[in-house]
Structures are given as C-alpha cells and as structure tokens.
PDB file of N, CA and C in Angstrom:
ATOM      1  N   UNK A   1     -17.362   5.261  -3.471  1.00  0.00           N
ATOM      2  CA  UNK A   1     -16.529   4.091  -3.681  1.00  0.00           C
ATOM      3  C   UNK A   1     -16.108   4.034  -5.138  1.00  0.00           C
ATOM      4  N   UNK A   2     -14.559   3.667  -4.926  1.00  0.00           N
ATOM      5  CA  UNK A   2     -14.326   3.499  -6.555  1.00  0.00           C
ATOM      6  C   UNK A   2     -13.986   1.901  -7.070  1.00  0.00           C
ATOM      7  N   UNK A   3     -13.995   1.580  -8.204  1.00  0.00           N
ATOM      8  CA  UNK A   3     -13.868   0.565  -8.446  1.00  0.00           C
ATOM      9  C   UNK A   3     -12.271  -0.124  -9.192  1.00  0.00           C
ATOM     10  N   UNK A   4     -10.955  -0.595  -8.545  1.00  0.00           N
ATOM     11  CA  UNK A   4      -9.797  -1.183  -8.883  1.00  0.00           C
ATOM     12  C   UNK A   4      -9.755  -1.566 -10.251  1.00  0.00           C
ATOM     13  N   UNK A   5      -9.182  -1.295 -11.322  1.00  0.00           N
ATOM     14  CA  UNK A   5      -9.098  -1.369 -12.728  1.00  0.00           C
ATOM     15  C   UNK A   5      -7.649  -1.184 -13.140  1.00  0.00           C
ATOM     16  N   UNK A   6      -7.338  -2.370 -14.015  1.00  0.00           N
ATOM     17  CA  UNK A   6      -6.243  -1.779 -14.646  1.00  0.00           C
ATOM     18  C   UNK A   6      -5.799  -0.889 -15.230  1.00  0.00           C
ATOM     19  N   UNK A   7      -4.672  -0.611 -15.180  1.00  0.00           N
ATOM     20  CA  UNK A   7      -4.082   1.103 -15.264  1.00  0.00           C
ATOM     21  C   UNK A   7      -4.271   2.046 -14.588  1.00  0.00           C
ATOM     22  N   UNK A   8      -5.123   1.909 -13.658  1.00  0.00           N
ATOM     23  CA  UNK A   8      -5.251   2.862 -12.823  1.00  0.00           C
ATOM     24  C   UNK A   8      -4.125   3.182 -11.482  1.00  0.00           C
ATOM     25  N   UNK A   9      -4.268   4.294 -10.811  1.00  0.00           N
ATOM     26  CA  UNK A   9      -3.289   4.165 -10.169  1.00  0.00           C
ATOM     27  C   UNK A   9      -4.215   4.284  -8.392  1.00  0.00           C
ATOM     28  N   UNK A  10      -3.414   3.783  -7.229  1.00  0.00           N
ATOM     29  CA  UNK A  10      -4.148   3.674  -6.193  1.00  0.00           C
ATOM     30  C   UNK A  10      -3.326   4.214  -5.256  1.00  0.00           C
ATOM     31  N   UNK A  11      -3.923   5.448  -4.545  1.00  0.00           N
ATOM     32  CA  UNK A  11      -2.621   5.915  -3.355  1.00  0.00           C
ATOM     33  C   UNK A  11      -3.416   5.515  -2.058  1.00  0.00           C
ATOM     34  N   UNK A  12      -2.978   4.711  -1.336  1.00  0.00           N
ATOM     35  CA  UNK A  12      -3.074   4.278   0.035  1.00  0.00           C
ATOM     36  C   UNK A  12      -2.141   5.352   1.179  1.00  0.00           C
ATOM     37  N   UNK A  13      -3.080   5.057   2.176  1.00  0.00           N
ATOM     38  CA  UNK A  13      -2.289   5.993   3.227  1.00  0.00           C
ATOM     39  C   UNK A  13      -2.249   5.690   4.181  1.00  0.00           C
ATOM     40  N   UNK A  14      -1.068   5.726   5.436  1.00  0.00           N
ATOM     41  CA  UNK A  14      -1.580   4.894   6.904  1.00  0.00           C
ATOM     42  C   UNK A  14      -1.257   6.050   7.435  1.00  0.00           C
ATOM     43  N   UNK A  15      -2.050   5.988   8.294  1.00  0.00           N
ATOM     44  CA  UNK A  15      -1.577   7.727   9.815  1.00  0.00           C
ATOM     45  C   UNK A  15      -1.086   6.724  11.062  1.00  0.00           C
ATOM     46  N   UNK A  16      -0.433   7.193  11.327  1.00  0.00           N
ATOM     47  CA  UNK A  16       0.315   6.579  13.097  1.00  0.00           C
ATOM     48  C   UNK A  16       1.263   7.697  13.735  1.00  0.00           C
ATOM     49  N   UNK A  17       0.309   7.468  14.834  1.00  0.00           N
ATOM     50  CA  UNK A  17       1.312   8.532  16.176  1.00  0.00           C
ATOM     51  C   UNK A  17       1.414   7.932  17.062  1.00  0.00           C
ATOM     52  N   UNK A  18       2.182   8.450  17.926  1.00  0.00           N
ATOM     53  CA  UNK A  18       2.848   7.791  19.255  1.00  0.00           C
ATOM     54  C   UNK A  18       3.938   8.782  19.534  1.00  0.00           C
ATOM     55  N   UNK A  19       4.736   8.316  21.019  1.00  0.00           N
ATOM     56  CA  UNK A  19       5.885   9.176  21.384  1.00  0.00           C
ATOM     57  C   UNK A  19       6.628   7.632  22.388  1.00  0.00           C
ATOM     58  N   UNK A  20       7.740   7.741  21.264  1.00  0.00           N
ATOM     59  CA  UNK A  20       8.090   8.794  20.337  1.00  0.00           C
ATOM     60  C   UNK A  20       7.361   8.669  18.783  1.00  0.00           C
ATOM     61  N   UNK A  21       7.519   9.136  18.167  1.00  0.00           N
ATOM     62  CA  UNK A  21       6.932   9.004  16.555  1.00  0.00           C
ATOM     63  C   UNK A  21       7.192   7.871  16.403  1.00  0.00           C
ATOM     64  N   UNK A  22       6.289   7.487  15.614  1.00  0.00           N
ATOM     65  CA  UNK A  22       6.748   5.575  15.016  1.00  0.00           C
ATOM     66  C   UNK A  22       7.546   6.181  13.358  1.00  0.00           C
ATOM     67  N   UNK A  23       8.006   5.248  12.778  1.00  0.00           N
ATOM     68  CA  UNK A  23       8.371   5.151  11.804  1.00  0.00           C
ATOM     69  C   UNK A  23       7.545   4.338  10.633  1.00  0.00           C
ATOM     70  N   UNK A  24       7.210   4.497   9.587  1.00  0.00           N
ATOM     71  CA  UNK A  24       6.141   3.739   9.256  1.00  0.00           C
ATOM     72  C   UNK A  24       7.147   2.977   7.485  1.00  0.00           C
ATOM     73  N   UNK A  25       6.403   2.246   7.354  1.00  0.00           N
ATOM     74  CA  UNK A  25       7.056   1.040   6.243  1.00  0.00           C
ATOM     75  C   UNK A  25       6.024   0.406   6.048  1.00  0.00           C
ATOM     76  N   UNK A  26       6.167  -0.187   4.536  1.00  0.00           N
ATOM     77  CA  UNK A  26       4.895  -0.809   3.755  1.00  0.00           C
ATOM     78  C   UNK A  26       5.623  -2.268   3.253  1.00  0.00           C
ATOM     79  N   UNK A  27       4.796  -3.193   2.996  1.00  0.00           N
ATOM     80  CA  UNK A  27       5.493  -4.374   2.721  1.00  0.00           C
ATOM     81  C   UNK A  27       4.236  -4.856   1.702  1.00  0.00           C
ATOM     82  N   UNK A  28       4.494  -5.753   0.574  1.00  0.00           N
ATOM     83  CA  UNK A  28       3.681  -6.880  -0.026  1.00  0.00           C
ATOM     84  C   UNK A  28       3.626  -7.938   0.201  1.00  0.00           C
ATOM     85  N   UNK A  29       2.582  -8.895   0.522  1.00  0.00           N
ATOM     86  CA  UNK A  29       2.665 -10.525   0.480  1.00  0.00           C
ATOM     87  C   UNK A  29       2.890 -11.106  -0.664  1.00  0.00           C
ATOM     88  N   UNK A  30       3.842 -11.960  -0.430  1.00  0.00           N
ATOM     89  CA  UNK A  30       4.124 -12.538  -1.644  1.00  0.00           C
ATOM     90  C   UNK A  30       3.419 -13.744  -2.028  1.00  0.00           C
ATOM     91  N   UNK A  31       3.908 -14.465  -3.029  1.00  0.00           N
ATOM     92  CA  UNK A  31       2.790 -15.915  -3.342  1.00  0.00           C
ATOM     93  C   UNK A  31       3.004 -16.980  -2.127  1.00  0.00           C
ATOM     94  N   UNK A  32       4.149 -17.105  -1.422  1.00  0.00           N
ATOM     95  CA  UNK A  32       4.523 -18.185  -0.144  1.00  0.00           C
ATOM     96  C   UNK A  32       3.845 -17.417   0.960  1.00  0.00           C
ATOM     97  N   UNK A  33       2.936 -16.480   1.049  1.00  0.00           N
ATOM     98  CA  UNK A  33       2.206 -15.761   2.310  1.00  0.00           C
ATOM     99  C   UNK A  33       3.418 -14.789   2.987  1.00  0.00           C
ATOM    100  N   UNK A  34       4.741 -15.022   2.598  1.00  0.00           N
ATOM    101  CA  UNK A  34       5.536 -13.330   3.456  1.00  0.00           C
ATOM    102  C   UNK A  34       5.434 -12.279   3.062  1.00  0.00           C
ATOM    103  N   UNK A  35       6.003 -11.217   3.633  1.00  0.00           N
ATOM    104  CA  UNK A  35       5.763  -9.432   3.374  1.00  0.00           C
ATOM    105  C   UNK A  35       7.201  -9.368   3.148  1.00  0.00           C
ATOM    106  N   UNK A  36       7.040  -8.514   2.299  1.00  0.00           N
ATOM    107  CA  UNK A  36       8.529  -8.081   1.859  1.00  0.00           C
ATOM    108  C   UNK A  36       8.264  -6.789   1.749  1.00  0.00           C
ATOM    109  N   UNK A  37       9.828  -6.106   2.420  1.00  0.00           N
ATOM    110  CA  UNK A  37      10.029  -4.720   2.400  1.00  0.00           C
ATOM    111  C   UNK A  37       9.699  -3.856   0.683  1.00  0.00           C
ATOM    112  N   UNK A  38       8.904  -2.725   0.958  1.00  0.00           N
ATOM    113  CA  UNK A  38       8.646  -1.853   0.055  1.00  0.00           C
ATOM    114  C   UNK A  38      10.042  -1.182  -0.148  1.00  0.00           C
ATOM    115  N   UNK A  39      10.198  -0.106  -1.303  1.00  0.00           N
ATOM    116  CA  UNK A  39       9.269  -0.244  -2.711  1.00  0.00           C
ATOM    117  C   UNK A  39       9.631  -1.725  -3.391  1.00  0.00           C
ATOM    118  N   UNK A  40       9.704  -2.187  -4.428  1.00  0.00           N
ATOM    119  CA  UNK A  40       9.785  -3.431  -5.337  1.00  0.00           C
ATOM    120  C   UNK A  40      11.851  -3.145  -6.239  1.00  0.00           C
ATOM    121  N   UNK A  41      11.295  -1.948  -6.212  1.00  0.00           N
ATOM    122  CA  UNK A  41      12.517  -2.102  -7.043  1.00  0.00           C
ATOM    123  C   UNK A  41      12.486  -1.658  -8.910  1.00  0.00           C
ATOM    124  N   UNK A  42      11.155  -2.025  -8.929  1.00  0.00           N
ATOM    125  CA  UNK A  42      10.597  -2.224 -10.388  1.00  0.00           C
ATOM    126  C   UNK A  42      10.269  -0.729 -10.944  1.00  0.00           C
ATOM    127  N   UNK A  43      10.502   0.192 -10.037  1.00  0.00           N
ATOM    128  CA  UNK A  43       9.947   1.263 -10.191  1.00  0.00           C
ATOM    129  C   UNK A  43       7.972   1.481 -10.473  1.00  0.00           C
ATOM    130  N   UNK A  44       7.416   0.758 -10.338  1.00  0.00           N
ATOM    131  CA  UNK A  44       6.176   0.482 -10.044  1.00  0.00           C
ATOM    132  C   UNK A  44       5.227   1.157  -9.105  1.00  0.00           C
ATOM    133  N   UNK A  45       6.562   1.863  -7.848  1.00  0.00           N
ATOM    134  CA  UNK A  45       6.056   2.154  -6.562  1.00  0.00           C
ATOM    135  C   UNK A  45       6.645   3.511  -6.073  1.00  0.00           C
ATOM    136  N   UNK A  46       5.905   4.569  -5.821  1.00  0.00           N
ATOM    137  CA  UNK A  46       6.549   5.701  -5.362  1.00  0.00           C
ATOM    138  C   UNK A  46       5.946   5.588  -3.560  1.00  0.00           C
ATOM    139  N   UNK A  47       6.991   5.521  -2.862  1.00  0.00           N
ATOM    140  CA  UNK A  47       6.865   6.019  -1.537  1.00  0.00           C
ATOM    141  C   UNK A  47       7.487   7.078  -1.044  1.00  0.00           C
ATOM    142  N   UNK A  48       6.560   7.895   0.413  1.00  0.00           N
ATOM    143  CA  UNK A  48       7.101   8.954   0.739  1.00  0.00           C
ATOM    144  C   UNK A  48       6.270   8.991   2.063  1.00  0.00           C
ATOM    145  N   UNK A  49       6.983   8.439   3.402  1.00  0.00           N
ATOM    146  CA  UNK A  49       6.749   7.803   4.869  1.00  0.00           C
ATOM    147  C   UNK A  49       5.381   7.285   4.642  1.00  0.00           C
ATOM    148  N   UNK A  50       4.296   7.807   4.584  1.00  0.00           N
ATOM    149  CA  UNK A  50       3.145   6.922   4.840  1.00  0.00           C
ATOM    150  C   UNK A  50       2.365   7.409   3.489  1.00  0.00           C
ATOM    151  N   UNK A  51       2.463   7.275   2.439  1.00  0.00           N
ATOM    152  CA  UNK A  51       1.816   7.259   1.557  1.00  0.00           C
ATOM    153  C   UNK A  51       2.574   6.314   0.536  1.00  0.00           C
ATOM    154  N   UNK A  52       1.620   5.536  -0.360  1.00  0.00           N
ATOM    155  CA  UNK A  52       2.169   4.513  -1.385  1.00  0.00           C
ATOM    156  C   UNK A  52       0.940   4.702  -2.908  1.00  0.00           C
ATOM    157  N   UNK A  53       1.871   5.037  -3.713  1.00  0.00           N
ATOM    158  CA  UNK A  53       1.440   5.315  -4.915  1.00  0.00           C
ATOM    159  C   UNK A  53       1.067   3.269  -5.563  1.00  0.00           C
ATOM    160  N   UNK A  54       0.219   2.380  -5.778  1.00  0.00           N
ATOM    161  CA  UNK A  54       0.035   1.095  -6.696  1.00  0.00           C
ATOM    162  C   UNK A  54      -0.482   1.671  -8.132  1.00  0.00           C
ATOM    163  N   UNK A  55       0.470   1.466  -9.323  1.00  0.00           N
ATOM    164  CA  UNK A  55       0.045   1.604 -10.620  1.00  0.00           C
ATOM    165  C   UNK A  55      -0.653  -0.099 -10.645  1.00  0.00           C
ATOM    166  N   UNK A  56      -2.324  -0.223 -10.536  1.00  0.00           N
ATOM    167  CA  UNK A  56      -2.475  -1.314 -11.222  1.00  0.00           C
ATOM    168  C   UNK A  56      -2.587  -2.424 -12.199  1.00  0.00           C
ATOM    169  N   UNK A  57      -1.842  -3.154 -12.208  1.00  0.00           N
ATOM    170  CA  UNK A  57      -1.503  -4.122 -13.311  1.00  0.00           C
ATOM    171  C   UNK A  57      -1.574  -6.057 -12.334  1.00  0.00           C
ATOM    172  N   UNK A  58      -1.600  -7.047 -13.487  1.00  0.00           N
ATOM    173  CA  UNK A  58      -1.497  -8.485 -12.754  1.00  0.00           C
ATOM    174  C   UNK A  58      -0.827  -8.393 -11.439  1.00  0.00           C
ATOM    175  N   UNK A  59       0.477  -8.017 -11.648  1.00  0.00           N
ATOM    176  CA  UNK A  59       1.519  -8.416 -10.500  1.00  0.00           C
ATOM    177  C   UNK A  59       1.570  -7.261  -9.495  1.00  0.00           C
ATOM    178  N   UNK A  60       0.744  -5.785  -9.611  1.00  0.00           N
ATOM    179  CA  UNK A  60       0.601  -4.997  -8.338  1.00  0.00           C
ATOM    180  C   UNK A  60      -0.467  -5.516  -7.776  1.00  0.00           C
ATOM    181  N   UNK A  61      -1.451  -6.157  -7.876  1.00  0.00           N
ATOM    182  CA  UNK A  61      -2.911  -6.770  -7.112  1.00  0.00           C
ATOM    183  C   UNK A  61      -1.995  -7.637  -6.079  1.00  0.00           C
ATOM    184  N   UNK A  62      -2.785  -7.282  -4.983  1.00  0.00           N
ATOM    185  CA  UNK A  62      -2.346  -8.126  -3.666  1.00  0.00           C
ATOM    186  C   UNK A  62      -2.520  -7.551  -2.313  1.00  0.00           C
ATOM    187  N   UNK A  63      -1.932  -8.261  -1.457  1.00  0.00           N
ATOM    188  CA  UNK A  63      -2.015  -7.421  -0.029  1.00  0.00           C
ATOM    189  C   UNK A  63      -0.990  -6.879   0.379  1.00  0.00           C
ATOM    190  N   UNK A  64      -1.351  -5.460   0.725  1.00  0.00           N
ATOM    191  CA  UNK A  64      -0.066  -4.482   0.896  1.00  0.00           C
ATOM    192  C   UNK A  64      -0.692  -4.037   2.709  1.00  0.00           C
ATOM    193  N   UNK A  65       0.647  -3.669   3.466  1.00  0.00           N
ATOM    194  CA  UNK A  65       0.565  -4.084   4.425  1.00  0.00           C
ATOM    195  C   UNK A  65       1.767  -2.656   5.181  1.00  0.00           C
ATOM    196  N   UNK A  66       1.020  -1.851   5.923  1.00  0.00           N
ATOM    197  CA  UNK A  66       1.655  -0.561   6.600  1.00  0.00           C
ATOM    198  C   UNK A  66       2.047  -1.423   8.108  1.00  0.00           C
ATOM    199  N   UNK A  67       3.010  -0.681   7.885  1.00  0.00           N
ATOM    200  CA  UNK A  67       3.933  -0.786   9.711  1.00  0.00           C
ATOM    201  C   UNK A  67       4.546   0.172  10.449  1.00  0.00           C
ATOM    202  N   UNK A  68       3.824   0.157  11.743  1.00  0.00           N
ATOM    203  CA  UNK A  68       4.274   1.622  12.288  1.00  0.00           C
ATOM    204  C   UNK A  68       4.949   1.159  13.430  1.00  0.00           C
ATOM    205  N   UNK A  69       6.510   1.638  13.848  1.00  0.00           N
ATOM    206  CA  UNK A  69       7.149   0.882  14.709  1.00  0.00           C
ATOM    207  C   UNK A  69       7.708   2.185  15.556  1.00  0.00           C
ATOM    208  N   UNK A  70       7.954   1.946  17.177  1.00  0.00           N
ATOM    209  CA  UNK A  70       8.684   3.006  18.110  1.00  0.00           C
ATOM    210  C   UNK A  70       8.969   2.066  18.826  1.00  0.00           C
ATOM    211  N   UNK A  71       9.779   2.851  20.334  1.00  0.00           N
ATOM    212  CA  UNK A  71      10.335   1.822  20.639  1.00  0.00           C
ATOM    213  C   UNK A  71       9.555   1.455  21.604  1.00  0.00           C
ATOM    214  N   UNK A  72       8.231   1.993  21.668  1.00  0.00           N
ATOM    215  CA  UNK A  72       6.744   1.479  22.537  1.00  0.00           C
ATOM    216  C   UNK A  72       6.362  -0.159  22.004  1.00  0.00           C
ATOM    217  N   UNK A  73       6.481  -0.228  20.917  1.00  0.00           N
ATOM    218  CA  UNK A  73       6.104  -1.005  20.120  1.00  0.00           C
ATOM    219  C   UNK A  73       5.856  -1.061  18.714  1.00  0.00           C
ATOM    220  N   UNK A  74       4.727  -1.728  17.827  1.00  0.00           N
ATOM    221  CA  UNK A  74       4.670  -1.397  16.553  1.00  0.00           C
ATOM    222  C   UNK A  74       3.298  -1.983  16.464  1.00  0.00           C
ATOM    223  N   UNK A  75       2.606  -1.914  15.310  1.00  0.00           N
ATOM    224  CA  UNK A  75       1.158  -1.934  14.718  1.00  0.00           C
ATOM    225  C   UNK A  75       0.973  -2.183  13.472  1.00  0.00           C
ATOM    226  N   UNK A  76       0.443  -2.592  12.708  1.00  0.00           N
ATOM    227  CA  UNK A  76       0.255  -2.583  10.743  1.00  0.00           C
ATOM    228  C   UNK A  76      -1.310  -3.181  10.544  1.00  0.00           C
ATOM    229  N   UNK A  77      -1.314  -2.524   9.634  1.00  0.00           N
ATOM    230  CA  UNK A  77      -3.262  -2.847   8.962  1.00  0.00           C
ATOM    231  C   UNK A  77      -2.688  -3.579   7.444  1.00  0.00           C
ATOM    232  N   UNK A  78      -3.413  -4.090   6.766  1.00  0.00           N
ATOM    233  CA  UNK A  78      -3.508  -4.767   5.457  1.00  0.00           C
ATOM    234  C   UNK A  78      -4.357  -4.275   4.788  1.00  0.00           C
ATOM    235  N   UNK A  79      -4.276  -4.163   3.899  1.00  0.00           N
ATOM    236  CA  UNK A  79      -5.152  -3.943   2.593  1.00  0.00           C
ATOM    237  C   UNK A  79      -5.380  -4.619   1.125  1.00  0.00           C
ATOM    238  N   UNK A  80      -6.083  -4.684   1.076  1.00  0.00           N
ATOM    239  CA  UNK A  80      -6.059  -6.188  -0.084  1.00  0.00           C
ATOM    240  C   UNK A  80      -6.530  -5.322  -1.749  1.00  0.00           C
ATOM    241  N   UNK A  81      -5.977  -5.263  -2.773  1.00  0.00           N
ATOM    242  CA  UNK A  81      -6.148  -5.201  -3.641  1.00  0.00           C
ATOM    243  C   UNK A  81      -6.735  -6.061  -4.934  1.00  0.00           C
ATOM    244  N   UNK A  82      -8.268  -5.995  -5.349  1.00  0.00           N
ATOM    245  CA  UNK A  82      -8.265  -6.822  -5.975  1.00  0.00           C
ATOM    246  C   UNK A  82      -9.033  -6.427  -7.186  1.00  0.00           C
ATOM    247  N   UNK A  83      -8.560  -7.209  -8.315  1.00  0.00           N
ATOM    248  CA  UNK A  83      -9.274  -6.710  -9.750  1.00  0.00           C
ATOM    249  C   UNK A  83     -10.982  -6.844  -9.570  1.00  0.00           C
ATOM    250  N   UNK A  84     -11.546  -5.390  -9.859  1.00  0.00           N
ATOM    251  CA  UNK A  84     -12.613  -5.276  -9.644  1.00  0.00           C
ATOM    252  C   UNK A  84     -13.343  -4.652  -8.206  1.00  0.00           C
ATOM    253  N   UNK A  85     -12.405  -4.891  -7.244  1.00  0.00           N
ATOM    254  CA  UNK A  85     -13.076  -4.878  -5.879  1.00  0.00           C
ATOM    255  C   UNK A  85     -13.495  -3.069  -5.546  1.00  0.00           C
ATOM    256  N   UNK A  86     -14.191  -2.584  -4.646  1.00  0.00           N
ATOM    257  CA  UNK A  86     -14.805  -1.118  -4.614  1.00  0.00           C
ATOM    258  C   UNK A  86     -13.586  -0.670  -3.285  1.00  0.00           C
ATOM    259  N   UNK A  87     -13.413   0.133  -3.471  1.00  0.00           N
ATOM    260  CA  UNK A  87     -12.280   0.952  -2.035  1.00  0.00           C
ATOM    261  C   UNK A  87     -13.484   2.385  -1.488  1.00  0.00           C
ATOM    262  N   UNK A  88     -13.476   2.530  -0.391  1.00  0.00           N
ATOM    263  CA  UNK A  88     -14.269   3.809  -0.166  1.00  0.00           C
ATOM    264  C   UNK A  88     -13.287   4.472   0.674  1.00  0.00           C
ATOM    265  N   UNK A  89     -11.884   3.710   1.184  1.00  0.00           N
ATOM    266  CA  UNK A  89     -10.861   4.333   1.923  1.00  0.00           C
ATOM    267  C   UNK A  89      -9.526   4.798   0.843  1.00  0.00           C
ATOM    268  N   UNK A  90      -9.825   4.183  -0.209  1.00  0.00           N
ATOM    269  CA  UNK A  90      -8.487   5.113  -0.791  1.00  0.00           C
ATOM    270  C   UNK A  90      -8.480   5.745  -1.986  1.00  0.00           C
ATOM    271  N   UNK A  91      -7.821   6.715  -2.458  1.00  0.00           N
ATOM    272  CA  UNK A  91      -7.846   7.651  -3.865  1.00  0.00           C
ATOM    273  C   UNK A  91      -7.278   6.696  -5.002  1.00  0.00           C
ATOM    274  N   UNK A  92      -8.375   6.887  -6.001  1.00  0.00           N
ATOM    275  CA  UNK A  92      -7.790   5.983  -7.297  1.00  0.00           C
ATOM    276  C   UNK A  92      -8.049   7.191  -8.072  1.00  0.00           C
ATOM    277  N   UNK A  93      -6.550   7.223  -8.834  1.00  0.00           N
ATOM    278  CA  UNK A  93      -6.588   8.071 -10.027  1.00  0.00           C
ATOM    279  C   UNK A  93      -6.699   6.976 -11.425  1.00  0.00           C
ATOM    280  N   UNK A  94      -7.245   7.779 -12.511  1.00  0.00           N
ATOM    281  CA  UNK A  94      -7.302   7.215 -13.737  1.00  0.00           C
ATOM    282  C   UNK A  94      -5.757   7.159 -14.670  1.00  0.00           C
ATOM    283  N   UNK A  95      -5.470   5.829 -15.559  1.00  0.00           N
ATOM    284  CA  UNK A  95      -4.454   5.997 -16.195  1.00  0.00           C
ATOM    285  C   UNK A  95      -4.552   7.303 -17.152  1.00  0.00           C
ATOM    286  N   UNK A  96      -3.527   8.012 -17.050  1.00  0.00           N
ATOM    287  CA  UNK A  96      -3.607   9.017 -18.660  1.00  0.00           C
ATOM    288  C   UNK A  96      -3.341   8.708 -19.794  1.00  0.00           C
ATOM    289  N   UNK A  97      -4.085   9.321 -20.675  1.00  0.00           N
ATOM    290  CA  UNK A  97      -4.247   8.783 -22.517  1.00  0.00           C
ATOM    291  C   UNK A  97      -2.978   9.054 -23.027  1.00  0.00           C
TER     292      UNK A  97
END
C-alpha cells in the first residue's frame, strides 16, 4: 500500500468487457455532488481508454469515477482520493526533483 501525497502522481485503471466492447469514460464529482466528463481541460489529466494519469494537488483530491457503457448496458466503480489515505489498488509514482 502506498500512501496519496502531494505531487505525486496516481494512475488508476478500470478493465471492462462485454460484447459488444463497452466503451469506457472517467468523470469527477464536483463540490454540488455531479460527475463531469474527463479530462478537466487543465491539462492536469492524461487519458488513454481506461487508464487515468491524477498529478496530486488541493483541487485533483476527490472522487473519480470509471464508466463502461455497450449497448447491453453500462457499469462504473468510484474511487475516492484523499490526502493521506493508503491505495493497495493503484500505482503512485513520485513527483521528480
């Protein structure tokens, strides 16, 4: 388990299959409790289908939120980011000097 620290960076990952393939998308909760479509805009966020790069800082801490959609249906897990908290499910790299 690692421990969430500023500057660090956090890559999350969601796996989803189905047939047909789902399509997968990440969203943040915002302060009014909605999800808003990934990336930010801020350049903050590298995505690439189911992987999401969080550089942590104040305003990346939060709940980030995968969605896997076909035309079976769709699915999403949450993940909560928080200063200090331990992850044993996702890769945290260190900021570089």
């Amino acid at each position: 388990m690692k421990e969430l620290a500023l500057g660090n960076t956090v890559e999350l990952r969601c796996s989803a299959t189905g047939n047909p393939p789902p399509l997968v998308s990440w969203q943040k909760k915002e302060s009014d409790g909605s999800f808003v479509p990934f990336p930010g805009g801020d350049g903050q966020w590298e995505l690439s289908a189911s992987v999401i790069k969080v550089e942590l800082s104040e305003d990346t801490y939060g709940t980030y939120r995968c969605v896997a959609k076909n035309s079976q249906g769709s699915d999403q897990e949450d993940e909560e980011l928080s200063p200090g908290e331990l992850l044993c499910h996702a890769e945290i790299y260190s900021a570089p000097c």
